[in-house]
N, C-alpha and C. Protein backbone atom coordinates (compact mmCIF):
# COMPACT_ATOMS: atom_id res chain seq x y z
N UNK A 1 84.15 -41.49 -14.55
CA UNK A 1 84.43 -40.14 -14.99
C UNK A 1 85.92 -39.83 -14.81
N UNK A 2 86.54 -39.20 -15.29
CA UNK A 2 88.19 -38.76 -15.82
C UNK A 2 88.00 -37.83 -14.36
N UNK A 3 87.10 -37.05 -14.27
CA UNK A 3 87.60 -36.13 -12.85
C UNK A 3 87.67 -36.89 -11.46
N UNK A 4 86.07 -37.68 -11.61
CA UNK A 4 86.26 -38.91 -10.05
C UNK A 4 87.30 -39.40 -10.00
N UNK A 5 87.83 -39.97 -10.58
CA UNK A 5 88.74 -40.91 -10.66
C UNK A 5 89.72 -40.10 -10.06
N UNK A 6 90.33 -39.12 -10.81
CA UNK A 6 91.72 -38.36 -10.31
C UNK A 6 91.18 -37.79 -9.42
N UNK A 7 90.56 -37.06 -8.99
CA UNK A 7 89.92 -36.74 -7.82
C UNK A 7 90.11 -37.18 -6.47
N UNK A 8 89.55 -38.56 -6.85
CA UNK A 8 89.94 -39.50 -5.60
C UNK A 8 90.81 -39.62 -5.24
N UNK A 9 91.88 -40.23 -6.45
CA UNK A 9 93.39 -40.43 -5.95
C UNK A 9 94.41 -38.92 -5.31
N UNK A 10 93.87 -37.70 -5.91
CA UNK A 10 94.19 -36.30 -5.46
C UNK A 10 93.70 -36.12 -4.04
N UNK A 11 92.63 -36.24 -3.51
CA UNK A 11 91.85 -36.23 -2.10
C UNK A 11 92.82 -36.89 -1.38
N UNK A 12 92.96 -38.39 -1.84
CA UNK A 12 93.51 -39.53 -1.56
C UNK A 12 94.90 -39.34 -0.42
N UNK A 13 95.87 -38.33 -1.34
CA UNK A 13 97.19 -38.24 -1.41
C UNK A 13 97.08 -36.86 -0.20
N UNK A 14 95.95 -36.33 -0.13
CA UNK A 14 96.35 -35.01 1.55
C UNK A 14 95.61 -35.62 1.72
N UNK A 15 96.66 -35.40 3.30
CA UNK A 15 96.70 -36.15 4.53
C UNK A 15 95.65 -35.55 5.12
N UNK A 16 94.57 -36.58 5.49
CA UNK A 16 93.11 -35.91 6.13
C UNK A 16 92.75 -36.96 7.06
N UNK A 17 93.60 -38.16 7.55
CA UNK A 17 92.98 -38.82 8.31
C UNK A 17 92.22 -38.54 9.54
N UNK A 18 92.62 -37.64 10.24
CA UNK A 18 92.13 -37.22 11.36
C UNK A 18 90.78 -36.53 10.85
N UNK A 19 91.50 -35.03 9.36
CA UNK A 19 89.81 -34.41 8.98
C UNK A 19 88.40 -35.45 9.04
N UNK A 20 89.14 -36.22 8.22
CA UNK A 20 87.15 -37.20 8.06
C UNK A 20 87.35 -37.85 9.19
N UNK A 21 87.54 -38.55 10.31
CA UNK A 21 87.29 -38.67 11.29
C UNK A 21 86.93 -37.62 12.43
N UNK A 22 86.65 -36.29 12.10
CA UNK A 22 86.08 -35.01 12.77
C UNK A 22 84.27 -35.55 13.15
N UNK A 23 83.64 -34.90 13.83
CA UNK A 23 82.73 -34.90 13.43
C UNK A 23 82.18 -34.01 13.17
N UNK A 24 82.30 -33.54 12.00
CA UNK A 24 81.88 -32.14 11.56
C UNK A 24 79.76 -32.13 11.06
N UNK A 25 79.52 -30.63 11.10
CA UNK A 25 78.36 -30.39 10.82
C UNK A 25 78.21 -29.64 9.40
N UNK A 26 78.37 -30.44 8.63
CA UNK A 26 78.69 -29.99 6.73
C UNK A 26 77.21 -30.17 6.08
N UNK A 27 76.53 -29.60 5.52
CA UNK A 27 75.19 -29.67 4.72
C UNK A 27 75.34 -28.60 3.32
N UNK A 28 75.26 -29.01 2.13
CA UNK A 28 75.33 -28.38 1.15
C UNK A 28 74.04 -26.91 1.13
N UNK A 29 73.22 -26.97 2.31
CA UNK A 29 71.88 -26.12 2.23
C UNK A 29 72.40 -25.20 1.63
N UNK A 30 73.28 -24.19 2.21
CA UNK A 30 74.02 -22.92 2.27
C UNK A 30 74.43 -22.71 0.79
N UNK A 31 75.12 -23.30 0.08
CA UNK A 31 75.75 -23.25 -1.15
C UNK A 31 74.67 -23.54 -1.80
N UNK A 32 73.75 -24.54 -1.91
CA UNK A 32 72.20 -24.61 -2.60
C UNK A 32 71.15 -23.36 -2.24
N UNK A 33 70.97 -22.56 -1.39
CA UNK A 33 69.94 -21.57 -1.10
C UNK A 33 70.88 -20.42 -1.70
N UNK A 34 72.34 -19.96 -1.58
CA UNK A 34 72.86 -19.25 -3.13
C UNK A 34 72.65 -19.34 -4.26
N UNK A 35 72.94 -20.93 -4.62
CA UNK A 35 72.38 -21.06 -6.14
C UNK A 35 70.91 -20.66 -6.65
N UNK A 36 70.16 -20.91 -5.40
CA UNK A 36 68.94 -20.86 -6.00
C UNK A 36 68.22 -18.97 -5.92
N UNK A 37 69.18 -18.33 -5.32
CA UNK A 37 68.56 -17.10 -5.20
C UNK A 37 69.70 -15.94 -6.05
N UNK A 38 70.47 -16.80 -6.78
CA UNK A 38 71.39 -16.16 -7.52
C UNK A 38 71.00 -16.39 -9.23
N UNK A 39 70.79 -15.43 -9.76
CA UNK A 39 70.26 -15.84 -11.28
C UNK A 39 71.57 -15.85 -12.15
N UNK A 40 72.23 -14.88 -12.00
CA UNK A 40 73.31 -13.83 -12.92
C UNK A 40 74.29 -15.25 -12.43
N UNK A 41 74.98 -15.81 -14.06
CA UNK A 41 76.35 -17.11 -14.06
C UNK A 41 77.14 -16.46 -13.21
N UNK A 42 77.52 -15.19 -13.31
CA UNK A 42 79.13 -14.69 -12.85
C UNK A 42 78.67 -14.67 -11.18
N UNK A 43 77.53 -14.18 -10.49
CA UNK A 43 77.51 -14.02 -9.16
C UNK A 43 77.43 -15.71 -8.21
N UNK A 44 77.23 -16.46 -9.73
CA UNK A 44 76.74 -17.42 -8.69
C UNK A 44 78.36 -18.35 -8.20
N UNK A 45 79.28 -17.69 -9.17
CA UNK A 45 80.79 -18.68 -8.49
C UNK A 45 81.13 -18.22 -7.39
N UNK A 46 80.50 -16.92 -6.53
CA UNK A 46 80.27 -16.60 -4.95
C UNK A 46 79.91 -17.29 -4.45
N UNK A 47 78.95 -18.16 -4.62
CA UNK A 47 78.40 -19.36 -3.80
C UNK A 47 79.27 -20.32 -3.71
N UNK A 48 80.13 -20.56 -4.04
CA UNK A 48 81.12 -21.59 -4.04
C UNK A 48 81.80 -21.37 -3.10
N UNK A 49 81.86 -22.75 -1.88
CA UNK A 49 82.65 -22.17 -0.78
C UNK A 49 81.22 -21.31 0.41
N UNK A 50 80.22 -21.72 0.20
CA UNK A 50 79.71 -20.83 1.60
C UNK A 50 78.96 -22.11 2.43
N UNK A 51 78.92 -23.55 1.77
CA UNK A 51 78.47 -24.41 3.03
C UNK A 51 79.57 -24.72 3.51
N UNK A 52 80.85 -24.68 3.02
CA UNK A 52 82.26 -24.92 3.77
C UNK A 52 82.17 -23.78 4.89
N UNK A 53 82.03 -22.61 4.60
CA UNK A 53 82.11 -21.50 5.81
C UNK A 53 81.07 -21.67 6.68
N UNK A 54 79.88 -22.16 6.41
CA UNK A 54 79.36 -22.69 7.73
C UNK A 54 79.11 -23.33 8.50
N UNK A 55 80.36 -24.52 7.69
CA UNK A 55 80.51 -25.81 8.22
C UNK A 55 81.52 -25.30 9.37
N UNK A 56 82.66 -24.27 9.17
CA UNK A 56 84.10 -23.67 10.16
C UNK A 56 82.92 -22.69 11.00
N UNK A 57 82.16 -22.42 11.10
CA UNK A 57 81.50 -21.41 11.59
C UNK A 57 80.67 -22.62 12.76
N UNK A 58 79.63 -23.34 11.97
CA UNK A 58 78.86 -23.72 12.86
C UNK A 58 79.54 -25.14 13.74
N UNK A 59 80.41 -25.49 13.54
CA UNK A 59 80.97 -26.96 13.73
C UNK A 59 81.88 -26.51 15.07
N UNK A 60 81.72 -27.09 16.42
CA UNK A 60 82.85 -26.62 17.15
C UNK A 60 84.33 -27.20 16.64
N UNK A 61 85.55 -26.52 16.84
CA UNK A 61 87.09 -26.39 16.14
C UNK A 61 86.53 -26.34 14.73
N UNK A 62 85.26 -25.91 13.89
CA UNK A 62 85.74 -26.18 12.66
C UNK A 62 86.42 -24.82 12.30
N UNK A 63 86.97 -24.08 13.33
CA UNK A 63 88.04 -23.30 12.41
C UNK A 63 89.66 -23.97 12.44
N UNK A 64 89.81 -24.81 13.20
CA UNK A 64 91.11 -25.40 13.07
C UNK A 64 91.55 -25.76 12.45
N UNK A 65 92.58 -26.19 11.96
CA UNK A 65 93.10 -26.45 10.50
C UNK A 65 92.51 -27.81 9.99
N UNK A 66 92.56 -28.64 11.25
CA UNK A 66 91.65 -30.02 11.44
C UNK A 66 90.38 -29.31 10.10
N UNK A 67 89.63 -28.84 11.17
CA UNK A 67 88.41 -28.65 10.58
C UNK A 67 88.24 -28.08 9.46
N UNK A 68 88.54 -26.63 9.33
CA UNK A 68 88.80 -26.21 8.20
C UNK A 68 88.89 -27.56 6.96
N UNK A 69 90.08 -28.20 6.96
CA UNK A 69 89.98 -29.07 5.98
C UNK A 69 88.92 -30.32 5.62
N UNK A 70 88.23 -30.62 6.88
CA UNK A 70 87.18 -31.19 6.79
C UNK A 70 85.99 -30.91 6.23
N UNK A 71 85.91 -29.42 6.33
CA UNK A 71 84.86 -28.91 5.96
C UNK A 71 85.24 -28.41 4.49
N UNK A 72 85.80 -28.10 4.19
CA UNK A 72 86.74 -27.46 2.78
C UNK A 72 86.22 -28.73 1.58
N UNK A 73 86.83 -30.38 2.28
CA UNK A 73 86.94 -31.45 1.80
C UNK A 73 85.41 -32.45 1.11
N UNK A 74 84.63 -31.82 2.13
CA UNK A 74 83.09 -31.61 2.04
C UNK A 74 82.36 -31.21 1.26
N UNK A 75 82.64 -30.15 0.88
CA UNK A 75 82.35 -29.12 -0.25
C UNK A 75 82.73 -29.69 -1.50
N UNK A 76 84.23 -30.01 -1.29
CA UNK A 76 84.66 -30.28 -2.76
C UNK A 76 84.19 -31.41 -3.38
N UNK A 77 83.52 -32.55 -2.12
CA UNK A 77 83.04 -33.90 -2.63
C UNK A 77 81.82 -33.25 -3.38
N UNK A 78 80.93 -32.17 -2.94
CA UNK A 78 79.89 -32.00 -3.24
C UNK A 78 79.88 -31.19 -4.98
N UNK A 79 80.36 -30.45 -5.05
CA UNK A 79 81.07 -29.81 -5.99
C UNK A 79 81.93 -31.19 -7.34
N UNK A 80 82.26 -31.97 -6.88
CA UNK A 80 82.88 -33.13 -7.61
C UNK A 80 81.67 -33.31 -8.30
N UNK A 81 80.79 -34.05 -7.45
CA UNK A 81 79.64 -35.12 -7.91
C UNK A 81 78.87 -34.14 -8.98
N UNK A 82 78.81 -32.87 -8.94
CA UNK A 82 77.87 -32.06 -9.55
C UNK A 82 78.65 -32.05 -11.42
N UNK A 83 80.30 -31.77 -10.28
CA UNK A 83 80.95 -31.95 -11.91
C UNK A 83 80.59 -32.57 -12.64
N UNK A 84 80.73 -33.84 -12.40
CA UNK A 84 80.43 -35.12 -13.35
C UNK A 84 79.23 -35.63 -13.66
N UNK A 85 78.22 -34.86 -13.10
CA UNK A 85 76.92 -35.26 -13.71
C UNK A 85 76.81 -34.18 -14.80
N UNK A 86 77.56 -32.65 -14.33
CA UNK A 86 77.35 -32.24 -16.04
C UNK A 86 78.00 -32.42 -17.11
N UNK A 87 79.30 -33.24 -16.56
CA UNK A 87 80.23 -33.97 -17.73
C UNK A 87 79.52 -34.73 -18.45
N UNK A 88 78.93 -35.64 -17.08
CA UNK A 88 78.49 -37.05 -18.08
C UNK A 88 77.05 -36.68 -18.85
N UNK A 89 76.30 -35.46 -18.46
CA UNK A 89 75.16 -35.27 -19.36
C UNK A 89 75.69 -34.18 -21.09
N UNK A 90 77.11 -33.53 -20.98
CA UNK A 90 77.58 -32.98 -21.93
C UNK A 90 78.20 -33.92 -22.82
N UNK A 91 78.45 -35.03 -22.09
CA UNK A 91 79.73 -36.14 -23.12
C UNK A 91 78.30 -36.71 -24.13
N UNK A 92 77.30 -36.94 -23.62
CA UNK A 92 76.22 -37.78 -24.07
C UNK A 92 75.45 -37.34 -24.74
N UNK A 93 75.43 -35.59 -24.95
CA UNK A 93 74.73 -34.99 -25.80
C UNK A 93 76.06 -34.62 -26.88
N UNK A 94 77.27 -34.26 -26.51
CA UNK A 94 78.05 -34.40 -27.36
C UNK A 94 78.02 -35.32 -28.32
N UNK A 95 78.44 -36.42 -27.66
CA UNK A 95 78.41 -37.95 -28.54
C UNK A 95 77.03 -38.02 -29.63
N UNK A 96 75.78 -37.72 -29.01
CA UNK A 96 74.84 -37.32 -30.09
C UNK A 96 75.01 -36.66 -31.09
N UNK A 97 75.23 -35.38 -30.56
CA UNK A 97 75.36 -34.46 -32.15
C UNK A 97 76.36 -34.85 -32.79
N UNK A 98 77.27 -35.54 -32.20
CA UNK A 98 78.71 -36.04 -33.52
C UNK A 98 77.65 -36.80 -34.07
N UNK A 99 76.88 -37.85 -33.43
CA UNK A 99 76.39 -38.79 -34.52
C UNK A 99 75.55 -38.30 -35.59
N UNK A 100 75.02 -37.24 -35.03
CA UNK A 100 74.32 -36.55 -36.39
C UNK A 100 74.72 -35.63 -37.44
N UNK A 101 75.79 -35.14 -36.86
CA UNK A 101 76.77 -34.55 -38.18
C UNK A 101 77.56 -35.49 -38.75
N UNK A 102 77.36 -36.41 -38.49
CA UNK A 102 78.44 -37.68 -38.94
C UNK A 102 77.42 -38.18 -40.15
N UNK A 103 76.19 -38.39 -39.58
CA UNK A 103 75.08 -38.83 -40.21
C UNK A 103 74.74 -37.75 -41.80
N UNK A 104 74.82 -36.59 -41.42
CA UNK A 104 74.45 -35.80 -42.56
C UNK A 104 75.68 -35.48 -43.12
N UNK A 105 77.39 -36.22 -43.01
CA UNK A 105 78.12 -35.81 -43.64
C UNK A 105 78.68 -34.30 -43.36
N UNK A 106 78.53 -33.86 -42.26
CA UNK A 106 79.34 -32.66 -41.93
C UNK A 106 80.74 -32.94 -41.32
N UNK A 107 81.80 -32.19 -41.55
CA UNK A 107 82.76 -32.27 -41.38
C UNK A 107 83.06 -30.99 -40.24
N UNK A 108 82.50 -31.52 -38.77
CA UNK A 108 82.77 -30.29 -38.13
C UNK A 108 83.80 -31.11 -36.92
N UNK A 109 84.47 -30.00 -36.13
CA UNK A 109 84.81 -30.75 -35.07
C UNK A 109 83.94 -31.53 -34.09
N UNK A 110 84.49 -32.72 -33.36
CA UNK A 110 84.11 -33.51 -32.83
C UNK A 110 83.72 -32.48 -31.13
N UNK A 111 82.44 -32.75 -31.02
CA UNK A 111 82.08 -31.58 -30.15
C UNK A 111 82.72 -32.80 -28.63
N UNK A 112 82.42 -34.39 -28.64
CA UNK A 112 82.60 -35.25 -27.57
C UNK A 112 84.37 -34.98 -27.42
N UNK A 113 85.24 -35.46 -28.56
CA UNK A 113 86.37 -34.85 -28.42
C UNK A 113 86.97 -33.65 -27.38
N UNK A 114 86.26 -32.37 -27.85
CA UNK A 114 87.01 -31.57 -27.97
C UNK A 114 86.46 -30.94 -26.11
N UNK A 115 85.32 -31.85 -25.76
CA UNK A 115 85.11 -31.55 -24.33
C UNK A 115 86.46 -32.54 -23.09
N UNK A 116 86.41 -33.76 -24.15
CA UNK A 116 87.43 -34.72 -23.35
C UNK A 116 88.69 -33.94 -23.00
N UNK A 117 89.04 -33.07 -24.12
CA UNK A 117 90.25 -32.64 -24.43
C UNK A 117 90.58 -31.52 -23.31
N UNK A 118 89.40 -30.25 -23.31
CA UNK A 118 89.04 -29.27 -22.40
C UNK A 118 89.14 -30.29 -21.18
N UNK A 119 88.38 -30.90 -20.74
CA UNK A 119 88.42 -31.43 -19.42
C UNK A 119 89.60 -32.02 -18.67
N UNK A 120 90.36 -32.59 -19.70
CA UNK A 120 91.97 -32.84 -19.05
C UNK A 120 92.95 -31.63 -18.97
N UNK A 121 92.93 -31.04 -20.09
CA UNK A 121 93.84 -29.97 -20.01
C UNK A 121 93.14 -28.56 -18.60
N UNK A 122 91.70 -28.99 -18.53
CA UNK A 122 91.30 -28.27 -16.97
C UNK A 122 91.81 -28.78 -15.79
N UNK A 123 92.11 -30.34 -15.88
CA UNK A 123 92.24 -30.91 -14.58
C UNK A 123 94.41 -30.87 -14.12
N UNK A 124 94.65 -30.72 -15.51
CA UNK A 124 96.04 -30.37 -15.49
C UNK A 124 96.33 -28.86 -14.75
N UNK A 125 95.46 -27.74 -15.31
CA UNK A 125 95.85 -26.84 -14.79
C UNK A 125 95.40 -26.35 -13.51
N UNK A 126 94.19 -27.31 -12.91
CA UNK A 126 93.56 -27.11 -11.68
C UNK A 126 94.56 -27.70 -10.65
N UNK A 127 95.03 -28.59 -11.21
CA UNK A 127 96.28 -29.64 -10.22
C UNK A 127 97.30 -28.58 -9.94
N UNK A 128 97.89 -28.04 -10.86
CA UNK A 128 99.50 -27.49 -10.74
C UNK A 128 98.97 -25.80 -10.02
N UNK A 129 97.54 -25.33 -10.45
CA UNK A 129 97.12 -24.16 -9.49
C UNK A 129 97.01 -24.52 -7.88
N UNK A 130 96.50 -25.53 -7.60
CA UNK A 130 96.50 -25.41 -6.51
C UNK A 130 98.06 -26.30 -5.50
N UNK A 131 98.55 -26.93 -6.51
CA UNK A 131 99.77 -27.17 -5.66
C UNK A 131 100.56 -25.80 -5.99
N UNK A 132 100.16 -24.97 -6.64
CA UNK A 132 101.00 -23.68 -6.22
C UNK A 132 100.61 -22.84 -5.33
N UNK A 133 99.35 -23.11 -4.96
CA UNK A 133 99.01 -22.23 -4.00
C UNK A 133 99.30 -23.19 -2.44
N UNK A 134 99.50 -24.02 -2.30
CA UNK A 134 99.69 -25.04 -1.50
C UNK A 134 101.59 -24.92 -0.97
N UNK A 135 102.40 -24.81 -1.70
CA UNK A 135 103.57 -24.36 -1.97
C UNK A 135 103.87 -23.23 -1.19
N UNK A 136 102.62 -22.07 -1.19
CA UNK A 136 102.71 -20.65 -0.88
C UNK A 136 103.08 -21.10 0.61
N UNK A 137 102.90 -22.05 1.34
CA UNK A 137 102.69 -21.92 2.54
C UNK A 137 103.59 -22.90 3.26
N UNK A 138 104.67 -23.11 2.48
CA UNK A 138 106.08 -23.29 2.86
C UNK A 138 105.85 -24.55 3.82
N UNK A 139 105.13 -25.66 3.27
CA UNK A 139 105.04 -26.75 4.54
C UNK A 139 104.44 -27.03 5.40
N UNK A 140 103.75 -25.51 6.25
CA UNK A 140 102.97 -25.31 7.01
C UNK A 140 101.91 -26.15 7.00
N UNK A 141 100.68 -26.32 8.49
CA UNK A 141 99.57 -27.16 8.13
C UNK A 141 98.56 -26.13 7.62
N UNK A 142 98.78 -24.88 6.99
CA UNK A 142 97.67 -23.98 6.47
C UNK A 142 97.57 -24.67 5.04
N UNK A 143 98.71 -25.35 4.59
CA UNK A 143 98.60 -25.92 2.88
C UNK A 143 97.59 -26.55 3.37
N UNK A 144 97.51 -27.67 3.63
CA UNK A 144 96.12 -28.69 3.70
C UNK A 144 94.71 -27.92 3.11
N UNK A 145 94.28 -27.56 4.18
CA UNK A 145 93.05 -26.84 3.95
C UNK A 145 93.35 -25.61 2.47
N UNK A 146 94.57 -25.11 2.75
CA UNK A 146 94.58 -24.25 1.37
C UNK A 146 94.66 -24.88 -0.08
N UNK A 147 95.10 -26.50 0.26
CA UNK A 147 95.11 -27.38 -1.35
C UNK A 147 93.26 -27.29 -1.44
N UNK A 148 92.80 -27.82 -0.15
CA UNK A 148 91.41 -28.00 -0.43
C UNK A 148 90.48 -27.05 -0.41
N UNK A 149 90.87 -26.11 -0.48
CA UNK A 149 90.40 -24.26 -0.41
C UNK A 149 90.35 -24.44 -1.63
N UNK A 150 91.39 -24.69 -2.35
CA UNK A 150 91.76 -24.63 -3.89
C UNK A 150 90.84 -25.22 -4.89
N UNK A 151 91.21 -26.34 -4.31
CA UNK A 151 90.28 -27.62 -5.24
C UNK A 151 88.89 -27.32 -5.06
N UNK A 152 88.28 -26.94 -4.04
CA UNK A 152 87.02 -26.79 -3.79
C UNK A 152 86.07 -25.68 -5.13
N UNK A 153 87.34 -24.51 -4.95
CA UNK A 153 87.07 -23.13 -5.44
C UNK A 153 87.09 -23.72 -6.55
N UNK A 154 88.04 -24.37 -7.45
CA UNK A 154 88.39 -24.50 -9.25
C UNK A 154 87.27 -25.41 -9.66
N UNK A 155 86.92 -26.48 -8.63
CA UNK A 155 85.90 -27.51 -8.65
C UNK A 155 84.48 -26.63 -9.07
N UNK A 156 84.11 -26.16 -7.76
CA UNK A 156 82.86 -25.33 -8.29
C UNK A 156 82.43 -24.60 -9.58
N UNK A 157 83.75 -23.95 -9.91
CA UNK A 157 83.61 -22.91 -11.12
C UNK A 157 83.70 -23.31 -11.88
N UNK A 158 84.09 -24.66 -12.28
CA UNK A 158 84.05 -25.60 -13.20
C UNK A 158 83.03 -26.34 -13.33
N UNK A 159 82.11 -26.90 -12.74
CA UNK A 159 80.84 -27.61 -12.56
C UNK A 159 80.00 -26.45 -12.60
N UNK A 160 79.70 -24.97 -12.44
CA UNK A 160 79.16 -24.08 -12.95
C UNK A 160 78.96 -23.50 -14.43
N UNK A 161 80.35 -23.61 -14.93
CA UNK A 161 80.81 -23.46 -16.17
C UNK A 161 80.20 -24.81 -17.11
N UNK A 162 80.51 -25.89 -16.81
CA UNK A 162 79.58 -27.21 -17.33
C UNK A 162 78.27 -27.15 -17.62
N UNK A 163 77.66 -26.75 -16.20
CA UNK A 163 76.17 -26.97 -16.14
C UNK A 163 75.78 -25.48 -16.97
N UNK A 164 76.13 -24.23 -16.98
CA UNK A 164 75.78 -23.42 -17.64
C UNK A 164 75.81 -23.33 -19.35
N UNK A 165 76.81 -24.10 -19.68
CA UNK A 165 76.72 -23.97 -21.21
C UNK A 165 76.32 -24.23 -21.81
N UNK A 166 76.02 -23.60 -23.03
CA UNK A 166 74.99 -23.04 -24.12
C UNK A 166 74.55 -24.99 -24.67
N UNK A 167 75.60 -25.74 -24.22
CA UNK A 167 75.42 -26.98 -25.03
C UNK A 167 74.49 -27.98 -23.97
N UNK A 168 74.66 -27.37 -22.82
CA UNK A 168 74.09 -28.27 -21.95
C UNK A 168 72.82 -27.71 -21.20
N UNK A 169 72.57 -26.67 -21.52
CA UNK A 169 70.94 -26.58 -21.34
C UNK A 169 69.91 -26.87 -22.32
C-alpha cells in the first residue's frame, strides 16, 4: 500500500527508540467501543485519539513525553492498518467498475485513478500538516508526540473518510 510504505519510513524517521521500548498498556477497545456507539460520520472523527488517551491515562509515565508518544504511535499503527484495508478494498472495487465502463464503452473518469491520485496528494498534505505543527514547538521534545498527535489525528479521519464512502459500502 502507498500509505504503509511511507508510513513506515515517516514513523521510521521520529526518534522513538526509547517510546517502543516503554512498556506501555495500549488496546484499541476505547477507540472501537466509540466507533461502535457512534452512528453520525462527523461524531465519529471524536473517537480518534481516545485509546491513545487511555493508554497516557492508564499506563504509569504514560503522560511523559516518552509515553505520550508511545501511546500516540499506537494508535496511529492502528488507524494505518484500517487505512489500507479501506484503500485496498476501494482500489479493487474501483479497478472493477473501470472494467465495466470500459466494457460498455463509457468514457468516464477512471474511478481507480482518480483514488490513487486523492491518496497521494492526501499523504502530501498530511506530511507538510503535521511537520507544521511539529515546527510549532521550536525543537522541543513536545514535537515528537505532537508529529504523532498529528499523524494519528489525519490518519484516523482519513481511514473514516475511506471506509465511509458512498463507493465503499
Amino acid at each position: 500500500m502507498i500509505l504503509r510504505a511511507f508510513g513506515a519510513v515517516l514513523i521510521a524517521a521520529i526518534p522513538a527508540t526509547a517510546v517502543m521500548a516503554q512498556d506501555l498498556s495500549f488496546s484499541p477497545a476505547a477507540t472501537e467501543t466509540c466507533l461502535a456507539t457512534t452512528t453520525d460520520a462527523d461524531a465519529r472523527h471524536a473517537c480518534v485519539g481516545a485509546s491513545a488517551n487511555a493508554c497516557m491515562t492508564d499506563t504509569p509515565g504514560g503522560e511523559t513525553t516518552v509515553g505520550m508518544g508511545g501511546c500516540l504511535a499506537r494508535e496511529l499503527e492502528y488507524w494505518d492498518a484500517r487505512l489500507n484495508a479501506a484503500y485496498g478494498s476501494l482500489r479493487d472495487k474501483s479497478k472493477a467498475t473501470d472494467a465495466e465502463m470500459a466494457e460498455i464503452g463509457a468514457t468516464v473518469p477512471s474511478l481507480a485513478g482518480t483514488l490513487l491520485a486523492m491518496q497521494r496528494a492526501w499523504i502530501t498534505w498530511r506530511d507538510a500538516t503535521c511537520d507544521y505543527e511539529r515546527a510549532q514547538w521550536g525543537g522541543g521534545t513536545g514535537g515528537g508526540p505532537a508529529t504523532y498527535a498529528c499523524l494519528m489525528r489525519l490518519t484516523g479521519e482519513q481511514a473514516l473518510y475511506l471506509e465511509n464512502s458512498w463507493f465503499g459500502e
